[in-house]
N, C-alpha and C. Protein backbone atom coordinates (compact mmCIF):
# COMPACT_ATOMS: atom_id res chain seq x y z
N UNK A 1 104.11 95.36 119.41
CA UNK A 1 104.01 96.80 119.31
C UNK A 1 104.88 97.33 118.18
N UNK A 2 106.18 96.40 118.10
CA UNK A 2 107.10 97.08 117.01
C UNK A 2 106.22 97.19 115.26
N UNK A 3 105.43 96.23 115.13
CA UNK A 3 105.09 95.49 113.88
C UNK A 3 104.05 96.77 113.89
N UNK A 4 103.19 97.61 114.75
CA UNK A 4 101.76 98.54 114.67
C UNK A 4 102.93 99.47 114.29
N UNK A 5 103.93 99.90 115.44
CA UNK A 5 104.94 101.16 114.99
C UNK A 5 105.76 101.17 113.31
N UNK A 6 105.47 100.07 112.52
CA UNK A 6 106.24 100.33 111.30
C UNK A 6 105.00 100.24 110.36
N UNK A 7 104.19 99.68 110.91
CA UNK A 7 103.02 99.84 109.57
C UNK A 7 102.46 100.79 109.66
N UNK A 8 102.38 102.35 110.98
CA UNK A 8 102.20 103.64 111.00
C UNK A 8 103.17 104.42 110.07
N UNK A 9 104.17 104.13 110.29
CA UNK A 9 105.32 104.40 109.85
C UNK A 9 105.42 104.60 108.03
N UNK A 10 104.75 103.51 107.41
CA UNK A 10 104.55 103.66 106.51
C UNK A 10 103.00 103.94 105.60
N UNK A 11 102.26 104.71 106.15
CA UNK A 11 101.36 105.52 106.27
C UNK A 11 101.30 107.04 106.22
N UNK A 12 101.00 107.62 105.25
CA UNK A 12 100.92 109.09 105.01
C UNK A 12 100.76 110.40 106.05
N UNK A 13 99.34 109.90 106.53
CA UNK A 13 98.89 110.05 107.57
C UNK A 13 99.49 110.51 108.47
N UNK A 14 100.56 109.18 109.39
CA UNK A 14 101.54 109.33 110.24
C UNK A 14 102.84 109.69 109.78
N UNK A 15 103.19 110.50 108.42
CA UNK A 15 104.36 110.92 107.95
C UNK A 15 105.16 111.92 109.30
N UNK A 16 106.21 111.66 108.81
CA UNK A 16 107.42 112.29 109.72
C UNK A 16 106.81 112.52 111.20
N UNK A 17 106.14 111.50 111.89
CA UNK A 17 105.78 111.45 113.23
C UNK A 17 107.74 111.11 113.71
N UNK A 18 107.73 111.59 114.67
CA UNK A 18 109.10 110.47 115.47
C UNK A 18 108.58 109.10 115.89
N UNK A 19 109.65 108.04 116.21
CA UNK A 19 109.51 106.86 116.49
C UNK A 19 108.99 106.95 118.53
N UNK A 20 109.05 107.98 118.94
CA UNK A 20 107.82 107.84 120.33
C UNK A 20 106.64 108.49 120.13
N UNK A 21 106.22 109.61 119.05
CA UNK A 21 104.79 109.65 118.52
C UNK A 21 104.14 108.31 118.00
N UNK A 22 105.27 107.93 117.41
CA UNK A 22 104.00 106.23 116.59
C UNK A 22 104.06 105.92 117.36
N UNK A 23 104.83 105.38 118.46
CA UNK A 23 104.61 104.40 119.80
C UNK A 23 103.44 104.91 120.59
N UNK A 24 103.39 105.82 120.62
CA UNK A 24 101.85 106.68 121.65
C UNK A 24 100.47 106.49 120.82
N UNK A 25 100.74 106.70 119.07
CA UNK A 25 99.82 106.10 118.59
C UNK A 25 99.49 105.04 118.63
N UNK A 26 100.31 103.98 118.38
CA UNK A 26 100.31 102.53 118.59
C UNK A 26 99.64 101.94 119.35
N UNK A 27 100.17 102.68 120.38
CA UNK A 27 99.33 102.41 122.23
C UNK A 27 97.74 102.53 121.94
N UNK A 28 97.26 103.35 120.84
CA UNK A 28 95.55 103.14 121.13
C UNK A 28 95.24 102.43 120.02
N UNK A 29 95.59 101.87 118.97
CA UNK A 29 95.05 100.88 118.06
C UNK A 29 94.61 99.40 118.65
N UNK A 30 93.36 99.58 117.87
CA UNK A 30 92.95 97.97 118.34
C UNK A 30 93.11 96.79 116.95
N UNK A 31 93.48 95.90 117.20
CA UNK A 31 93.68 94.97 115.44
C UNK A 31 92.54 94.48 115.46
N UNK A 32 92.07 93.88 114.35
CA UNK A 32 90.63 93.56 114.31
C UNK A 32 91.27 93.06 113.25
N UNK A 33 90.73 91.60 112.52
CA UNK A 33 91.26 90.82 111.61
C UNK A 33 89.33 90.69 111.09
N UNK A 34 89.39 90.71 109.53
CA UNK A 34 88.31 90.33 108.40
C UNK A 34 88.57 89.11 107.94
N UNK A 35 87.28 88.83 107.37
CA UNK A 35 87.66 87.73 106.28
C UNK A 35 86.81 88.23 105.29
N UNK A 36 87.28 87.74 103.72
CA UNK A 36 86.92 88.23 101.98
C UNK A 36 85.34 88.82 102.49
N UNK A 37 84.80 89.89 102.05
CA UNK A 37 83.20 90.17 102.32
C UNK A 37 83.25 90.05 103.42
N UNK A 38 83.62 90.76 104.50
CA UNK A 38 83.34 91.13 105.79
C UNK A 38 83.22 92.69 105.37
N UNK A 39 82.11 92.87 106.13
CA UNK A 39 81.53 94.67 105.50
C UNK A 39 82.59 95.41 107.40
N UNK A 40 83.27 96.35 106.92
CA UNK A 40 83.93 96.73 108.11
C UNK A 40 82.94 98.12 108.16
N UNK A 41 82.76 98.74 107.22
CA UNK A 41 81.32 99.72 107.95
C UNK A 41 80.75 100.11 106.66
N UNK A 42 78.98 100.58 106.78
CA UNK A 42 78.41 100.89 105.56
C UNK A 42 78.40 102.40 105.33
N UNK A 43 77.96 102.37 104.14
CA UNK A 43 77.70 103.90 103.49
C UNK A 43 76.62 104.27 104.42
N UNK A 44 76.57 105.59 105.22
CA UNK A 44 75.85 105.91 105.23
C UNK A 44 75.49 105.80 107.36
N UNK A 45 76.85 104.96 107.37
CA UNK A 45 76.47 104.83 109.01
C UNK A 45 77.89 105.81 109.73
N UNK A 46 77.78 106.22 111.33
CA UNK A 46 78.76 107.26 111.44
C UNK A 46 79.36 107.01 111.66
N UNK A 47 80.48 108.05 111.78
CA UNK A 47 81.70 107.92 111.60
C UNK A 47 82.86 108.33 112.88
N UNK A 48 83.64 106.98 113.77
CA UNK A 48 84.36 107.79 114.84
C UNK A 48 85.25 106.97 114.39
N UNK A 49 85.95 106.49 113.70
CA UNK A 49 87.22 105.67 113.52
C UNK A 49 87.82 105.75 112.27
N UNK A 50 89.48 105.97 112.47
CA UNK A 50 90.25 105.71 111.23
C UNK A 50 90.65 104.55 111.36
N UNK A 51 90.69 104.15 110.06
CA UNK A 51 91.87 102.49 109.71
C UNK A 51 93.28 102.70 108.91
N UNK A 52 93.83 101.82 109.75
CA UNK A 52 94.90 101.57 109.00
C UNK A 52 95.33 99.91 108.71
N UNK A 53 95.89 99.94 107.74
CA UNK A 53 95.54 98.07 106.75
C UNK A 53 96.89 97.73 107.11
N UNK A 54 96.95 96.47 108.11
CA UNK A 54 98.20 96.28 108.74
C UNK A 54 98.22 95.09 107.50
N UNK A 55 97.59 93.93 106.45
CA UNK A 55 97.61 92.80 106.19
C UNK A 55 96.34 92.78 105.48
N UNK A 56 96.37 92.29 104.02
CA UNK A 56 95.17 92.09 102.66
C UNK A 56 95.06 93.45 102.24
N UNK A 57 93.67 93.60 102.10
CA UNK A 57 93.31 94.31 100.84
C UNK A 57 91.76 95.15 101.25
N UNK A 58 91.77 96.12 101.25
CA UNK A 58 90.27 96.66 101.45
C UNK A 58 89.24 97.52 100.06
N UNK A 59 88.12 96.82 100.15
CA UNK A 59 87.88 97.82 99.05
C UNK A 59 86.44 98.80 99.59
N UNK A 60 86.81 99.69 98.48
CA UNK A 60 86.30 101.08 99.25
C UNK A 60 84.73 100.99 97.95
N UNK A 61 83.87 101.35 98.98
CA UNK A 61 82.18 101.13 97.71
C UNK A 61 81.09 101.99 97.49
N UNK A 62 80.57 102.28 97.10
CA UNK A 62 79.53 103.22 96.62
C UNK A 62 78.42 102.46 96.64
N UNK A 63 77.07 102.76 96.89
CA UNK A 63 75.80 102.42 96.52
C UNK A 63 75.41 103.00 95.09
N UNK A 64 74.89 102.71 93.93
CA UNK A 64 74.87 103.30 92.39
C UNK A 64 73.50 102.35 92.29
N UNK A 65 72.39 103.91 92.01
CA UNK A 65 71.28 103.43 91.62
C UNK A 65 71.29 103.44 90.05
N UNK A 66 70.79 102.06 89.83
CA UNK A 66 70.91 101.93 88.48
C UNK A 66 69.15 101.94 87.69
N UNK A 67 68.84 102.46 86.88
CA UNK A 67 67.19 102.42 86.25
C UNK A 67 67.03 100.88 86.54
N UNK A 68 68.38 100.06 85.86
CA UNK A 68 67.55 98.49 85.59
C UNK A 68 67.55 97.77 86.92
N UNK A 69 67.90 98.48 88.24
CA UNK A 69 67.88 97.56 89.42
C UNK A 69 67.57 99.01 90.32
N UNK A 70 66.31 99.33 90.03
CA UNK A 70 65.37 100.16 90.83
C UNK A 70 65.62 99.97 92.27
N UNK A 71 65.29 98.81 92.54
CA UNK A 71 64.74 98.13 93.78
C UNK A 71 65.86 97.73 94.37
N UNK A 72 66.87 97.44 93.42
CA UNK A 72 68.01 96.70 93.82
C UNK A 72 69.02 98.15 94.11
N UNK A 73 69.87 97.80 95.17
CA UNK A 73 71.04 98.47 94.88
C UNK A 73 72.49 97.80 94.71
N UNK A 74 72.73 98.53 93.93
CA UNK A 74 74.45 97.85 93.21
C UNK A 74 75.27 98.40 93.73
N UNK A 75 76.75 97.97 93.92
CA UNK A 75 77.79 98.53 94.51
C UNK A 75 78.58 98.66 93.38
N UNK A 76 79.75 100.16 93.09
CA UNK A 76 80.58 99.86 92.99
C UNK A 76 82.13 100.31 93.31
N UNK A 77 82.89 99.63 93.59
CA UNK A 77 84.12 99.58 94.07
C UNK A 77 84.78 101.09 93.19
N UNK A 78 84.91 102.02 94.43
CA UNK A 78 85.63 103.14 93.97
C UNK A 78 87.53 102.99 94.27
N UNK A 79 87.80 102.48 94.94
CA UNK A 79 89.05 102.25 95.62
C UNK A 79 89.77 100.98 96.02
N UNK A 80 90.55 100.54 95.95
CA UNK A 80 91.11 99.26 96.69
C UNK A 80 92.92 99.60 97.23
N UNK A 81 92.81 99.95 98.72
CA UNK A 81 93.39 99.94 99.59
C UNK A 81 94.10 98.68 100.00
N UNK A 82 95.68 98.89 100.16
CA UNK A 82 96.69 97.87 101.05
C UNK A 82 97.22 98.36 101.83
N UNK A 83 98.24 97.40 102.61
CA UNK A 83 99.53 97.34 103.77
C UNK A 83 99.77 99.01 103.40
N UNK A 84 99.62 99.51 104.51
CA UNK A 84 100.07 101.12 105.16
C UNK A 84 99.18 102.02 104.70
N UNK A 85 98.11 101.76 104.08
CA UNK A 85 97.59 103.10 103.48
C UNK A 85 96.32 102.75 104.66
N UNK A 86 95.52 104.02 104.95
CA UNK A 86 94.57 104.13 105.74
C UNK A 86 93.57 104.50 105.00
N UNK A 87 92.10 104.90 105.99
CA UNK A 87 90.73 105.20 105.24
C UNK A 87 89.67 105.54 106.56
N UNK A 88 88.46 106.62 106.56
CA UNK A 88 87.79 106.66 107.31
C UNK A 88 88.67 108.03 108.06
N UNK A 89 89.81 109.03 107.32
CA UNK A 89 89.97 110.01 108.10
C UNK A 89 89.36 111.07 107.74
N UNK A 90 88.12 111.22 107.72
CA UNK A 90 87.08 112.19 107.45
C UNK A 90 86.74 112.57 109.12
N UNK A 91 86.71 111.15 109.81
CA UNK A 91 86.34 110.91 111.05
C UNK A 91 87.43 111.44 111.78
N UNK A 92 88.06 112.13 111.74
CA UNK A 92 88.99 112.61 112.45
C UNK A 92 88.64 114.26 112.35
N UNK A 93 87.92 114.77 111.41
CA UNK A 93 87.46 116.37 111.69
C UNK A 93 86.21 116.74 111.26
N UNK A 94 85.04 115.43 111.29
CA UNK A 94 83.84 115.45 111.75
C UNK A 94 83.44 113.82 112.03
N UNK A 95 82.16 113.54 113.02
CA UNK A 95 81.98 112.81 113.14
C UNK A 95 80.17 112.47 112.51
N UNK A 96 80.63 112.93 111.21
CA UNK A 96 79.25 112.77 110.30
C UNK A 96 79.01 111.13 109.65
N UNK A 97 78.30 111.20 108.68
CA UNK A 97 77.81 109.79 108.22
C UNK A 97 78.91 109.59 107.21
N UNK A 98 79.17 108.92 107.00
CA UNK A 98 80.08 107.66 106.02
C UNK A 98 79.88 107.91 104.49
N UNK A 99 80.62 108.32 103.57
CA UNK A 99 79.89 108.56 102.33
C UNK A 99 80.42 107.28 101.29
N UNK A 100 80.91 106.52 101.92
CA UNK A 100 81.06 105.15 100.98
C UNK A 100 81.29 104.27 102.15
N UNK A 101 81.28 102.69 101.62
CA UNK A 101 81.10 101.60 102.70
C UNK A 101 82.82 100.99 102.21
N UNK A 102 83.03 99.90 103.58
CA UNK A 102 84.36 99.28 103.41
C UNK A 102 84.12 97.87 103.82
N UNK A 103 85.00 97.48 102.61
CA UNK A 103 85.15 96.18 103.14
C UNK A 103 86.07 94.77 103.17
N UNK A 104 86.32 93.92 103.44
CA UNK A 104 87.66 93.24 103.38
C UNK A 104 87.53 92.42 101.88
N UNK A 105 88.41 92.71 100.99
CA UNK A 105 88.42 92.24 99.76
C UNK A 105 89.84 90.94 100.00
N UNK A 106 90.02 90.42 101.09
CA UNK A 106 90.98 89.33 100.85
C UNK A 106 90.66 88.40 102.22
N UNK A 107 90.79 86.99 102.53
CA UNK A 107 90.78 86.84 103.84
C UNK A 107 91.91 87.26 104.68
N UNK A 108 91.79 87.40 106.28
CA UNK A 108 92.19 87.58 106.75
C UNK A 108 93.32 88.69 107.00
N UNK A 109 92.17 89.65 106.39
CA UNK A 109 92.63 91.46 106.23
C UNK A 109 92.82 91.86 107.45
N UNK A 110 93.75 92.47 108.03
CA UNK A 110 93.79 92.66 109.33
C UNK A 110 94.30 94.40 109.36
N UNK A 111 92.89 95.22 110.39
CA UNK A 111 93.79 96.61 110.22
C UNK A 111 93.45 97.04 111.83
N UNK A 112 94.30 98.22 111.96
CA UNK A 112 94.36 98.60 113.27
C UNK A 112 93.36 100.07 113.22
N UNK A 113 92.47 99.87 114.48
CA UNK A 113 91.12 100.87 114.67
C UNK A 113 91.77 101.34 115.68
N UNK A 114 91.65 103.02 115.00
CA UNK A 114 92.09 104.36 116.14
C UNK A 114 90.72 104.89 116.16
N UNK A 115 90.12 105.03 117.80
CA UNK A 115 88.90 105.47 117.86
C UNK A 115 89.42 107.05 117.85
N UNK A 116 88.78 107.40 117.05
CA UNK A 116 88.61 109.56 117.14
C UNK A 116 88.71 109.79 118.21
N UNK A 117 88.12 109.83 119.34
CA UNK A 117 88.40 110.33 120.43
C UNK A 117 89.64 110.21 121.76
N UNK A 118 90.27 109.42 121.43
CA UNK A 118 91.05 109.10 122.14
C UNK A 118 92.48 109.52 121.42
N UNK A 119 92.49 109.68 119.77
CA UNK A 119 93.26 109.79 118.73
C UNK A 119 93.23 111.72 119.33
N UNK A 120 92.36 112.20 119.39
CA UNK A 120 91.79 113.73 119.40
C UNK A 120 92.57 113.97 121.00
N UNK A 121 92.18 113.31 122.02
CA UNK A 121 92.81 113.29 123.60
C UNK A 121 94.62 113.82 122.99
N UNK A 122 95.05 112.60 122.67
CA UNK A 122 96.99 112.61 122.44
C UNK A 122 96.75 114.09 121.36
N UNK A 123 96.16 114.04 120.43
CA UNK A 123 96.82 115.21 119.61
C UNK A 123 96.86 116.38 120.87
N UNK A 124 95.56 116.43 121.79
CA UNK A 124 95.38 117.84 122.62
C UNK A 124 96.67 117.73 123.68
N UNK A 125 96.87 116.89 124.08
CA UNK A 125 98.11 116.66 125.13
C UNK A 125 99.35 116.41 124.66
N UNK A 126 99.45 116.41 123.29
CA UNK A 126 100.97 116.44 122.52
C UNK A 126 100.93 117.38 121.18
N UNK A 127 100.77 118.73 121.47
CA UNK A 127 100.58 119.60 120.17
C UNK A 127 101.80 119.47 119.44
N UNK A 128 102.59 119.08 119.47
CA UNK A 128 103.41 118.78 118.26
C UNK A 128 103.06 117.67 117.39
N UNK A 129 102.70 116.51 117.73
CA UNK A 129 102.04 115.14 117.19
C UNK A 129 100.91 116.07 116.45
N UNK A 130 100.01 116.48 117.59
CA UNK A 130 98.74 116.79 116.67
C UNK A 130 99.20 117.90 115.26
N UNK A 131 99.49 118.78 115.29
CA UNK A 131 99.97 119.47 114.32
C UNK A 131 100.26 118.66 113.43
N UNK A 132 101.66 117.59 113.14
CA UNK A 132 101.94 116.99 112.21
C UNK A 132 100.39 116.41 111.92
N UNK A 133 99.98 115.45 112.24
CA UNK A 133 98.81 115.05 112.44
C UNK A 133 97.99 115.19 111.11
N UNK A 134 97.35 116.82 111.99
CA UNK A 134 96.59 117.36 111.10
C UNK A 134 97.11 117.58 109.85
N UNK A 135 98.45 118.17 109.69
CA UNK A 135 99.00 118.63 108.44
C UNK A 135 99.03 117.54 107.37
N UNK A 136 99.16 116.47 107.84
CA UNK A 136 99.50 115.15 107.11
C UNK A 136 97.80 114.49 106.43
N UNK A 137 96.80 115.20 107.58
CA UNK A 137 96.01 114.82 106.95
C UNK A 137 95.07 115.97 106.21
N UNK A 138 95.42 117.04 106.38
CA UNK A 138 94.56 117.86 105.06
C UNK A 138 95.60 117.55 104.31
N UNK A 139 96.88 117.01 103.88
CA UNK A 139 97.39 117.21 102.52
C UNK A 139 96.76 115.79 101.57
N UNK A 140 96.60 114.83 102.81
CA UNK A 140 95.77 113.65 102.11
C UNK A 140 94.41 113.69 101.93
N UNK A 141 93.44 114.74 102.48
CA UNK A 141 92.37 115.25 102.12
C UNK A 141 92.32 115.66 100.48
N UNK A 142 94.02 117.01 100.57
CA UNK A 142 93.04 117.86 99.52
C UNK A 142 93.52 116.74 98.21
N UNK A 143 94.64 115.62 98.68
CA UNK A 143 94.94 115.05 97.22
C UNK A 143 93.52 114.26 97.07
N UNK A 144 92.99 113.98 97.94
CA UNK A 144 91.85 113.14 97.51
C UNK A 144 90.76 113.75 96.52
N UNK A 145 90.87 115.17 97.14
CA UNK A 145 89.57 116.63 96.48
C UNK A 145 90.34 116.58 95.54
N UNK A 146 91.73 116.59 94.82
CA UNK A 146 91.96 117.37 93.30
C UNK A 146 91.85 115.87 92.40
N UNK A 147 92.40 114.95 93.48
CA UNK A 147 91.85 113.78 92.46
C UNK A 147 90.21 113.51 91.42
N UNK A 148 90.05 113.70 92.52
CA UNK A 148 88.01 113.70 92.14
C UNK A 148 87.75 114.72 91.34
N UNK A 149 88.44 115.54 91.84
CA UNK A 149 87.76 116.75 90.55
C UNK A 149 88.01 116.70 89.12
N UNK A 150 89.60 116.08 89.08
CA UNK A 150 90.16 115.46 87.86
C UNK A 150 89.55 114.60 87.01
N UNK A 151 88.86 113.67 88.02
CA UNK A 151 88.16 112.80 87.19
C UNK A 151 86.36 113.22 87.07
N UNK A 152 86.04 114.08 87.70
CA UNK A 152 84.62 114.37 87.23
C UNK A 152 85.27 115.60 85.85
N UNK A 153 86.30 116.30 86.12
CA UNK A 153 86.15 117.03 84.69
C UNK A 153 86.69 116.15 83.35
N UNK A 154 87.33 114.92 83.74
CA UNK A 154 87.54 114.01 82.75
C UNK A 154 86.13 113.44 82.08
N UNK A 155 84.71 113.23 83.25
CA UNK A 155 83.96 112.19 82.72
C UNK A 155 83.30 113.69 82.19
N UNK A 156 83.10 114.54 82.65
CA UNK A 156 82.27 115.89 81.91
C UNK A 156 83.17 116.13 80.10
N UNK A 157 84.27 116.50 80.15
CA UNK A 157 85.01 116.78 78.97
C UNK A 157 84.12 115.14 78.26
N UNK A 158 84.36 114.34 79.08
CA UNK A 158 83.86 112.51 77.97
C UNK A 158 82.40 112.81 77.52
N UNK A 159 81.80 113.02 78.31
CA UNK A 159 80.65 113.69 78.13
C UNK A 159 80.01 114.50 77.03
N UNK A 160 80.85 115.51 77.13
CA UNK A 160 80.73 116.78 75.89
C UNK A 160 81.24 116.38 75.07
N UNK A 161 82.13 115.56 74.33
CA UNK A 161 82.30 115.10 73.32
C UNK A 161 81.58 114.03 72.55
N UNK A 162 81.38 113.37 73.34
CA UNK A 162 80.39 112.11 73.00
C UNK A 162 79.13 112.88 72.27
N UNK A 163 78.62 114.24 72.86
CA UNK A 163 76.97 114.44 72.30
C UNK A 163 77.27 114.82 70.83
């Protein structure tokens, strides 16, 4: 239990929780160990679980239709996730479809699955947890939104210059 309570610990997510909030979190993670190309969920399927990467490497993927592989679809790797960082907390304030797929980019990737609903139960019966919670995770939301935007007005500015 100590080893789930420090790899929360060093997770954004679970920032400035106290050491008996991570322990209550702790209490509902399940470990689930990958090996290299183990698909942990696809683009496009729904969504009730966050991860967190107790061990390896995860990489985060896109489907990219390309003209020369019509038929085919190509992946490519938008992200590659380690030890303490999480993924899949979209699923924590809807339980819509998946907009990229994950998967274990090392053997024996091992991360801990908080099902949404049971994650959603403790926040309602410990409003102080949940608060941090939430706060911790729109600030890792919106860095994700100004990131992206950064780089679509990077590839637009690349864009307009190039013509």
């Amino acid at each position: 239990m100590k080893a789930s309570v420090n790899v929360l610990k060093q997770s954004d997510i679970f920032y400035q929780l106290t050491p008996t909030q991570l322990e209550l979190v702790a209490n509902l993670c399940e470990e689930v160990t990958f090996q290299a190309g183990d698909i942990i969920f696809k683009e496009s399927s729904n969504s009730k679980e966050l991860y967190v990467i107790t061990q390896g490497e995860v990489e985060i993927t896109i489907n990219v239709d390309t003209p020369e592989s019509a038929s085919l679809q190509a992946e490519m790797v938008i992200a590659k996730l380690r030890r303490g960082q999480s993924f899949g907390e979209v699923a924590l304030v809807d339980e819509g479809l998946r907009s990229a797929s994950a998967r274990a980019a090392q053997k024996n990737t091992s991360l801990m699955i908080i099902h949404r609903d049971k994650l959603i139960m403790l926040c309602e019966s410990y409003p102080q947890l949940g608060y941090r919670l939430m706060q911790n995770l729109a600030a890792d939301l919106a860095m994700k939104i100004r990131n992206t935007d950064l780089r679509i007005r990077e590839q637009l500015l690349y864009t307009t210059r190039v013509k």
